[in-house]
N, C-alpha and C. Protein backbone atom coordinates (compact mmCIF):
# COMPACT_ATOMS: atom_id res chain seq x y z
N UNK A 1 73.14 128.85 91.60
CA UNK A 1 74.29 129.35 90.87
C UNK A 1 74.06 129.22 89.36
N UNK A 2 73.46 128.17 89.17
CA UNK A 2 73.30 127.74 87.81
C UNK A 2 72.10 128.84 87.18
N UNK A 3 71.59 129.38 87.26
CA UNK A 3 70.81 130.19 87.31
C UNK A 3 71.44 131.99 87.25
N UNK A 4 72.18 131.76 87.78
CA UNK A 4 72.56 133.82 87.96
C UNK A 4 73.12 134.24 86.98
N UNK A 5 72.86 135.65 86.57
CA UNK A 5 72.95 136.46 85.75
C UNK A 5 74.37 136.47 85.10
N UNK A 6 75.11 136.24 86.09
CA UNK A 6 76.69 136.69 85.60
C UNK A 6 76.97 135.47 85.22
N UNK A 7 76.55 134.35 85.03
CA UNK A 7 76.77 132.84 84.89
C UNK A 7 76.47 133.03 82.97
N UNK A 8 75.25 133.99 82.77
CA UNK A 8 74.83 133.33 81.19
C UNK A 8 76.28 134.76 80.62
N UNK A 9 76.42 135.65 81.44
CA UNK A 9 77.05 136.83 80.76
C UNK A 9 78.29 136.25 80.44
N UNK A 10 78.70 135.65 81.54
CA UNK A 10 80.59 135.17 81.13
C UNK A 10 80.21 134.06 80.23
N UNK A 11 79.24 133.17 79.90
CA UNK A 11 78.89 131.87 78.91
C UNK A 11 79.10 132.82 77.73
N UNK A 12 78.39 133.43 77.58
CA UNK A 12 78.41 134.14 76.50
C UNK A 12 79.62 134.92 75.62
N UNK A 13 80.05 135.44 76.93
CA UNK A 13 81.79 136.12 75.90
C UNK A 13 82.28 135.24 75.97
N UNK A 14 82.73 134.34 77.03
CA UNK A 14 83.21 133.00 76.37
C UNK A 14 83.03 132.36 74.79
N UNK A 15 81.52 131.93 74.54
CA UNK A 15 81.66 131.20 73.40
C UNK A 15 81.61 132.60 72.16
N UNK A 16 81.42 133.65 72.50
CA UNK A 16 81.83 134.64 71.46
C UNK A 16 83.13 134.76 71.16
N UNK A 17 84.39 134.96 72.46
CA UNK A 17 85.86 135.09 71.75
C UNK A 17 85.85 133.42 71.44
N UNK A 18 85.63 132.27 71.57
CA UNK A 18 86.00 131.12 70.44
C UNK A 18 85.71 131.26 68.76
N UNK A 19 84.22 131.58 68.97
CA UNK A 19 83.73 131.91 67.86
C UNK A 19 84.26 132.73 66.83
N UNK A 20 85.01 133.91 67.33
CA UNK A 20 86.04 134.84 66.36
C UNK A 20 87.47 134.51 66.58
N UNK A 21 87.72 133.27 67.05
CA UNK A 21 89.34 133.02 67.56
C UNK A 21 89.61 133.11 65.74
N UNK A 22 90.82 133.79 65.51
CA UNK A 22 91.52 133.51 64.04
C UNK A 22 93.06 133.23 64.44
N UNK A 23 93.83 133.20 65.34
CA UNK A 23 94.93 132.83 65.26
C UNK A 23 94.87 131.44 66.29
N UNK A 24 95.97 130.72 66.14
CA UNK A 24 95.68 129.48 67.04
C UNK A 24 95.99 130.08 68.16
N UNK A 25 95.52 128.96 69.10
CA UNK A 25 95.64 129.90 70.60
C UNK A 25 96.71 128.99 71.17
N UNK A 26 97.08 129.30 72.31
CA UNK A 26 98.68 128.45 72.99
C UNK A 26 97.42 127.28 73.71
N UNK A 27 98.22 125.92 73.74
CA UNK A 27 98.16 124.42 73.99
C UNK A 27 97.42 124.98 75.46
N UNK A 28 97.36 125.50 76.47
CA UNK A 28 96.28 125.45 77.47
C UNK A 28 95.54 126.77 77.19
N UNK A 29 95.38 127.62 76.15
CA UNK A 29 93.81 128.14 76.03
C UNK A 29 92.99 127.48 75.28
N UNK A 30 93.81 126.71 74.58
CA UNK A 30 92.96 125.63 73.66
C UNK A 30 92.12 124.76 74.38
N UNK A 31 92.91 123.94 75.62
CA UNK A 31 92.46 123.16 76.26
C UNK A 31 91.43 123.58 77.01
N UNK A 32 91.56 124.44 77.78
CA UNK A 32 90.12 124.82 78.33
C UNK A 32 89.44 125.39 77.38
N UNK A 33 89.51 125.84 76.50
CA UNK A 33 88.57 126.74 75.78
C UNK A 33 87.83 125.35 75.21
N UNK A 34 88.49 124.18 74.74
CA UNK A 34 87.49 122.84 74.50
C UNK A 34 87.04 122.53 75.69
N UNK A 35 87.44 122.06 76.70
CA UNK A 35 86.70 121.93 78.34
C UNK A 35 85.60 122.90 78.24
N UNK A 36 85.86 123.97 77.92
CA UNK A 36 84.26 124.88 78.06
C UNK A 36 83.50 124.20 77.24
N UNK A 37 83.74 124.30 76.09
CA UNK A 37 82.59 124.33 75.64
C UNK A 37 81.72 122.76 75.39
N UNK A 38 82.79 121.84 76.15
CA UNK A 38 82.10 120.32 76.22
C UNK A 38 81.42 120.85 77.11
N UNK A 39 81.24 121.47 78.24
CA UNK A 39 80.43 121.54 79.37
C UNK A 39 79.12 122.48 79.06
N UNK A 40 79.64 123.39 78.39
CA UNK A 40 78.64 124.55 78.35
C UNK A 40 77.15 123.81 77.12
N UNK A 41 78.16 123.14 76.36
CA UNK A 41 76.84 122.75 75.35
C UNK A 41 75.93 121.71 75.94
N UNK A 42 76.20 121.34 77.33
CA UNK A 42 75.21 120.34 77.96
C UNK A 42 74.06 121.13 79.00
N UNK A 43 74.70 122.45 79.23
CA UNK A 43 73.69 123.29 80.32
C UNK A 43 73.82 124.77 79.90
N UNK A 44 73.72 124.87 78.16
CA UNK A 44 73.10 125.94 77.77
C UNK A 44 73.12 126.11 76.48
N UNK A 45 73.17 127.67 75.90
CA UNK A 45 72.86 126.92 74.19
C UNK A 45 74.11 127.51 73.68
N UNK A 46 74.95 127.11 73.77
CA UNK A 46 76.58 127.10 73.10
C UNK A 46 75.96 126.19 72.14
N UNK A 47 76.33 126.54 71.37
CA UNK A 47 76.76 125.81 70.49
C UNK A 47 77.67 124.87 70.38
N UNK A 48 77.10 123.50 69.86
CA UNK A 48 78.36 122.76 69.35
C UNK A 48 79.36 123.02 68.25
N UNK A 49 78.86 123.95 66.95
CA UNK A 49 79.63 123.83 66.34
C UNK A 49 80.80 124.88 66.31
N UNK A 50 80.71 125.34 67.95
CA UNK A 50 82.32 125.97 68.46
C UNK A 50 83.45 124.83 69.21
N UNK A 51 83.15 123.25 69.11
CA UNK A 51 83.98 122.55 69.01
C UNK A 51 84.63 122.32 67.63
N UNK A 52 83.74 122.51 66.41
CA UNK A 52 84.29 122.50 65.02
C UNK A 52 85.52 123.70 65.01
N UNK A 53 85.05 125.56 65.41
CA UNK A 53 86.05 125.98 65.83
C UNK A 53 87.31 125.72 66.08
N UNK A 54 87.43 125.00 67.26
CA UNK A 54 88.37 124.93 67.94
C UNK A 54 89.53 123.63 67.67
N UNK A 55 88.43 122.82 67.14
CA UNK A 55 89.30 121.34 66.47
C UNK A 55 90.08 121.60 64.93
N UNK A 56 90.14 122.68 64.65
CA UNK A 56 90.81 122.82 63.49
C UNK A 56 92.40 123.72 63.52
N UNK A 57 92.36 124.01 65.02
CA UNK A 57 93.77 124.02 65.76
C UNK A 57 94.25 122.96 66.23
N UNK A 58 93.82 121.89 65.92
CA UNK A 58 94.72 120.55 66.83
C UNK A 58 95.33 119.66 65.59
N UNK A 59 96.64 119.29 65.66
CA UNK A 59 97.34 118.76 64.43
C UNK A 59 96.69 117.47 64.11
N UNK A 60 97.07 116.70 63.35
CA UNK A 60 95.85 115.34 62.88
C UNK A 60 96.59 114.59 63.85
N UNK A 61 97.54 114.61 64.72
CA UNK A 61 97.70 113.49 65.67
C UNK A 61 97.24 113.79 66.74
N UNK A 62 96.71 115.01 67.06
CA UNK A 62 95.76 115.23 68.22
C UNK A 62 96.91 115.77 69.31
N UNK A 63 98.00 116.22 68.62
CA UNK A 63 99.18 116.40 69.79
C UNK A 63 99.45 117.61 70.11
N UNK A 64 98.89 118.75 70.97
CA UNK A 64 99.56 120.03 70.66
C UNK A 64 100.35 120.47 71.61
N UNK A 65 101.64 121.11 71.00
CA UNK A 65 102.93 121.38 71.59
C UNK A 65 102.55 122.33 72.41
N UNK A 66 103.46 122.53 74.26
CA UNK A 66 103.34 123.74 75.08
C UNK A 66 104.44 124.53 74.90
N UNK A 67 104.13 125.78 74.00
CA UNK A 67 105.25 126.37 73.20
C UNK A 67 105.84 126.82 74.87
N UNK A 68 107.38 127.05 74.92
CA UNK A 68 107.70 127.39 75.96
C UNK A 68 107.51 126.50 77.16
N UNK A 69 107.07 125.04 76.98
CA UNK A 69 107.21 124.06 78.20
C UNK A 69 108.41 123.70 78.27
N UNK A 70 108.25 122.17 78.84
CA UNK A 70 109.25 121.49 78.86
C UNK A 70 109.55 120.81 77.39
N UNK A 71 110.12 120.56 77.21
CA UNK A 71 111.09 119.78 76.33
C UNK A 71 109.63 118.41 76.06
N UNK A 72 108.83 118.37 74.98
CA UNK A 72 107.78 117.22 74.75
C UNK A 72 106.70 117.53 75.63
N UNK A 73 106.71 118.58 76.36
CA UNK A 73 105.46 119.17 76.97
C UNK A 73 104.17 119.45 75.91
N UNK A 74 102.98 118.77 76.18
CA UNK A 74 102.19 118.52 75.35
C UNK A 74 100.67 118.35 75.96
N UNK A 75 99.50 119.46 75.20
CA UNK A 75 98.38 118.80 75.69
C UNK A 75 97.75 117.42 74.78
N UNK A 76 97.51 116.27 75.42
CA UNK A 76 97.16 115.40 73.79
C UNK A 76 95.77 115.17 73.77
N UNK A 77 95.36 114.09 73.04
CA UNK A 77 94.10 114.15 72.75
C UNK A 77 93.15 113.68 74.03
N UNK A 78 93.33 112.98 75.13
CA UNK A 78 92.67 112.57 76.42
C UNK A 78 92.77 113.81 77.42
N UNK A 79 93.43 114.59 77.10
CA UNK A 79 93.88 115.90 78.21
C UNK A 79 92.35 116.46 77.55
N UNK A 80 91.96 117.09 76.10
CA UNK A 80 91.41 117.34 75.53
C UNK A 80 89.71 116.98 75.91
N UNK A 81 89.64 115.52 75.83
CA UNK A 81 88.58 114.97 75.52
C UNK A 81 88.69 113.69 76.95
N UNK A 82 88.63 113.45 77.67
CA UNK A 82 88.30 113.18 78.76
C UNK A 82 87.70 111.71 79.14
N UNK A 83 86.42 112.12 78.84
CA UNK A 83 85.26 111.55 79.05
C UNK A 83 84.90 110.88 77.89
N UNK A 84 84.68 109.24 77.78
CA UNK A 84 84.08 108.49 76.23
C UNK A 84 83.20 108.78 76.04
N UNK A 85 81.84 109.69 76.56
CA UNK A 85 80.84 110.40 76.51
C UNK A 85 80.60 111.72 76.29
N UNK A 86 82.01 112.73 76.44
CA UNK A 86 81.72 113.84 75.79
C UNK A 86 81.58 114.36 74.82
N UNK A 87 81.23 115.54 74.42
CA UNK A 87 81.11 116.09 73.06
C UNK A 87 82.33 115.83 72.15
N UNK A 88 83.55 115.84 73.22
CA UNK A 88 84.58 116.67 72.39
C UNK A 88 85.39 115.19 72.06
N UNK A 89 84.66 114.11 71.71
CA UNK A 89 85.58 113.19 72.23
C UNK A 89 85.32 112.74 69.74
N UNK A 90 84.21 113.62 69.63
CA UNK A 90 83.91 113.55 67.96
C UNK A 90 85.23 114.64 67.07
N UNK A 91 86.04 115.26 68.18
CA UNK A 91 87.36 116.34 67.50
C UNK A 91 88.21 114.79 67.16
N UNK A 92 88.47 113.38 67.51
CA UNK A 92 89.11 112.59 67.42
C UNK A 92 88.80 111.50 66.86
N UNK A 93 89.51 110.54 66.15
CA UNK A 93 89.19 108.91 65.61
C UNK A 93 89.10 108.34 67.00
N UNK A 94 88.33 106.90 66.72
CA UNK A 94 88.58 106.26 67.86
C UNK A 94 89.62 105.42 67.92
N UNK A 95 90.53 105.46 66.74
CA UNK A 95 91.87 105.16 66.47
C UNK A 95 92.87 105.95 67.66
N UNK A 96 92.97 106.82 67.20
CA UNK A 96 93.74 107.89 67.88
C UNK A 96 93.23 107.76 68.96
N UNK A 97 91.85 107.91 70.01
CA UNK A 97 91.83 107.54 71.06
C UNK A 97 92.30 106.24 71.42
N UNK A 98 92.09 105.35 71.03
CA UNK A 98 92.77 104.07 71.60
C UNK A 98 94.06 103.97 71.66
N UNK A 99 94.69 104.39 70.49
CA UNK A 99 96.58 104.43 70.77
C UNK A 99 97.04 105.61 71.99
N UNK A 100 95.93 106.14 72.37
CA UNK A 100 96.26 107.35 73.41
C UNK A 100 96.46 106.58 74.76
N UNK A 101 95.18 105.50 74.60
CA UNK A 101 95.25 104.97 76.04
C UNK A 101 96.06 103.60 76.22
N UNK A 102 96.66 103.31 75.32
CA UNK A 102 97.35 102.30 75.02
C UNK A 102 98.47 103.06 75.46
N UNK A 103 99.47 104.55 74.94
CA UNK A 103 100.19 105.27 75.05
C UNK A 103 100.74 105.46 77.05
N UNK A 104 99.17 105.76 77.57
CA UNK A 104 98.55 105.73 78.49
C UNK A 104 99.16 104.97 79.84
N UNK A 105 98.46 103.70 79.14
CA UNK A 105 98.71 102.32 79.66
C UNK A 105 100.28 101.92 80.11
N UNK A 106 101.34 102.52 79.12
CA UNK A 106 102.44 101.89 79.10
C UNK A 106 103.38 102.68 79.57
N UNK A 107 102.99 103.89 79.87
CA UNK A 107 103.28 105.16 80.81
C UNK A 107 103.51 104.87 82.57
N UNK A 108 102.75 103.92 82.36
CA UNK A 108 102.59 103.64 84.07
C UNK A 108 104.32 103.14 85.00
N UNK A 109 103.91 104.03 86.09
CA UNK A 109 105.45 103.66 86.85
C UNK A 109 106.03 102.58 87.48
N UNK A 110 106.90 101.96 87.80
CA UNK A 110 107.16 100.79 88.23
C UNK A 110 106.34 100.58 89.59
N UNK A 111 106.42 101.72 90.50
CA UNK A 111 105.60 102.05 91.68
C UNK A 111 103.94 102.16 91.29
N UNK A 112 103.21 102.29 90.17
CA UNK A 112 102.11 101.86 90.01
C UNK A 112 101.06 103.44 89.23
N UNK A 113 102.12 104.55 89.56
CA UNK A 113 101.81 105.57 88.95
C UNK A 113 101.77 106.53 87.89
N UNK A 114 101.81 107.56 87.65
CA UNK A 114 101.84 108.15 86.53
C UNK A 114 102.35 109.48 86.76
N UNK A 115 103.41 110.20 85.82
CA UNK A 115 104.15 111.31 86.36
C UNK A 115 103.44 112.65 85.08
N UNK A 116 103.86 113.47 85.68
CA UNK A 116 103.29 114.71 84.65
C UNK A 116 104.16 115.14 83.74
N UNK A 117 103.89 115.33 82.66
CA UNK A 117 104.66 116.42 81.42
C UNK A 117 105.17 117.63 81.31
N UNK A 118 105.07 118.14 83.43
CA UNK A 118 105.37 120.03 82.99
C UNK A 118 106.17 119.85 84.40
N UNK A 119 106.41 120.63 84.75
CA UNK A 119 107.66 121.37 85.82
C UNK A 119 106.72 121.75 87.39
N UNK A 120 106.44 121.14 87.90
CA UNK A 120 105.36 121.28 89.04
C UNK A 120 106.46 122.69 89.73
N UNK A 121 105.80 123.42 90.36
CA UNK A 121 106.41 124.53 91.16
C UNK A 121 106.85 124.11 92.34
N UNK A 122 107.01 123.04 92.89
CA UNK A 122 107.75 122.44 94.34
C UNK A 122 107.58 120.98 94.31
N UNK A 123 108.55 120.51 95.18
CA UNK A 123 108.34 118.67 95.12
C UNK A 123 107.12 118.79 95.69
N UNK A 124 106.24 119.20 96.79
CA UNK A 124 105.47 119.23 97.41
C UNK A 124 104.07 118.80 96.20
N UNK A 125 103.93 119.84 95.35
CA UNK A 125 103.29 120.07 94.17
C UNK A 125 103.66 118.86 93.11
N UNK A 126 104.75 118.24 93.55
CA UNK A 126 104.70 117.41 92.07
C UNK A 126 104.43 116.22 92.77
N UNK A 127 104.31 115.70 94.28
CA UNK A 127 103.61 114.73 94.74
C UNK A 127 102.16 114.68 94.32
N UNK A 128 101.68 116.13 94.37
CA UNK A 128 100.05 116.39 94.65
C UNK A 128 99.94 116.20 93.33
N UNK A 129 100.47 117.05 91.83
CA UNK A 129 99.84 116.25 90.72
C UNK A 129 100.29 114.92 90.02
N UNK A 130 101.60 114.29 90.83
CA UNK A 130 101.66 112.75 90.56
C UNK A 130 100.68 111.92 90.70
N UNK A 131 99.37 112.73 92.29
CA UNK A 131 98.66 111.88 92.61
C UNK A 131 97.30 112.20 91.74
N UNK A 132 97.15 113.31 91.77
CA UNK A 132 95.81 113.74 90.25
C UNK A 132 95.89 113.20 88.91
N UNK A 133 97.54 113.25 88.77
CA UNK A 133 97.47 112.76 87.57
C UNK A 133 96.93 110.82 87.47
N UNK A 134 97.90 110.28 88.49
CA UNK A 134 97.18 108.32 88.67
C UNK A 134 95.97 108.50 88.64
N UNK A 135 95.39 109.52 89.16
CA UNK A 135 93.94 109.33 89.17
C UNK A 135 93.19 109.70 88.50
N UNK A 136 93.56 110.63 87.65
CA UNK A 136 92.72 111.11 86.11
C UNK A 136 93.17 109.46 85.05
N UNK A 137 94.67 108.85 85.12
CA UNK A 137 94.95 108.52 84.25
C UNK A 137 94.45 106.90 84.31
N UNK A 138 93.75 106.58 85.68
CA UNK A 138 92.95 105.07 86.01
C UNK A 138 91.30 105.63 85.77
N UNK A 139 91.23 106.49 85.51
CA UNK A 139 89.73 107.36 84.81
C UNK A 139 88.91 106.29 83.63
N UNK A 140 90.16 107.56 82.93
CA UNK A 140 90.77 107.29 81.57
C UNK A 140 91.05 105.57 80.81
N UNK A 141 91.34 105.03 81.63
CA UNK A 141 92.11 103.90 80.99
C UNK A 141 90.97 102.89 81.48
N UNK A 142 90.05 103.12 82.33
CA UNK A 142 88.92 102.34 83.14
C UNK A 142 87.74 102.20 82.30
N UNK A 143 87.53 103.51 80.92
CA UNK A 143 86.61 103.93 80.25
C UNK A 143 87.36 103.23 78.77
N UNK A 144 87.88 102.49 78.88
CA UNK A 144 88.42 101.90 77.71
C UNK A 144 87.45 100.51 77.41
N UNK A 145 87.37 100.25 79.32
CA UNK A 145 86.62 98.65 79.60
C UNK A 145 85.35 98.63 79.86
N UNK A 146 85.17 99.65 80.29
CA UNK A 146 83.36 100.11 81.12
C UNK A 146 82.37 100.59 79.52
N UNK A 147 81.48 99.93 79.56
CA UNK A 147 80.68 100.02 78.75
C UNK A 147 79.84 101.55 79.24
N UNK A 148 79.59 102.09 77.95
CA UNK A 148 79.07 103.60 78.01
C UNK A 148 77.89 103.29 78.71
């Protein structure tokens, strides 16, 4: 897969519309459009400096609003940047990352979990990302203690 033709073609308009983005883009094209290109600059030749791009849409607290979410619906800077090893983790201080997971930390539910920021489409659905989310968010907070 890693290999086929249509794999380098979509890489490619991909990091071309970042590359000419001029208006900011809404809080989840941003987000994946940084998810791409942390990934793409490890298994091809994206460029890194289409994370420079893209980090000059994110406010200096790393907070960006989901115009039309909920009420404080927000992608923030760990939604963003993930991994203490990725590319995208240099769009941030390690200030601002640490008060994220500190933020993080104190988020947690009396029951032991962590709830989401958006409007799941059925209770069914907001069990399933209550449970993605505990588990992205013991990731996250695990990579605070674990040496790189």
């Amino acid at each position: 897969m890693r290999n086929h033709p249509w794999l380098a073609t979509a890489t490619q308009w991909c990091a071309s519309t970042i590359a000419n983005l001029d208006d900011t883009p809404n809080a989840y094209t941003l987000l994946f459009a940084i998810r791409f290109v942390d990934a793409a600059i490890q298994t091809s030749a994206v460029p890194a400096s289409l994370l420079d791009t893209l980090g000059r849409h994110i406010p200096p607290d790393g907070v960006v609003p989901v115009r039309g979410g909920l009420e404080g619906e927000a992608i923030r800077p760990l939604d963003m940047a993930p991994s203490a090893n990725g590319a995208t983790r240099r769009l941030f201080t390690p200030e601002l990352i640490d008060r994220e997971l500190t933020r993080l930390a104190n988020e947690q539910q009396a029951d032991g979990g962590w709830t989401v920021e958006f409007e799941p489409a059925s209770p069914a659905a907001a069990l399933e990302w209550r449970a993605y989310t505990t588990v992205n968010t013991l990731q996250r907070l695990r990579s605070r203690t674990t040496p790189n």
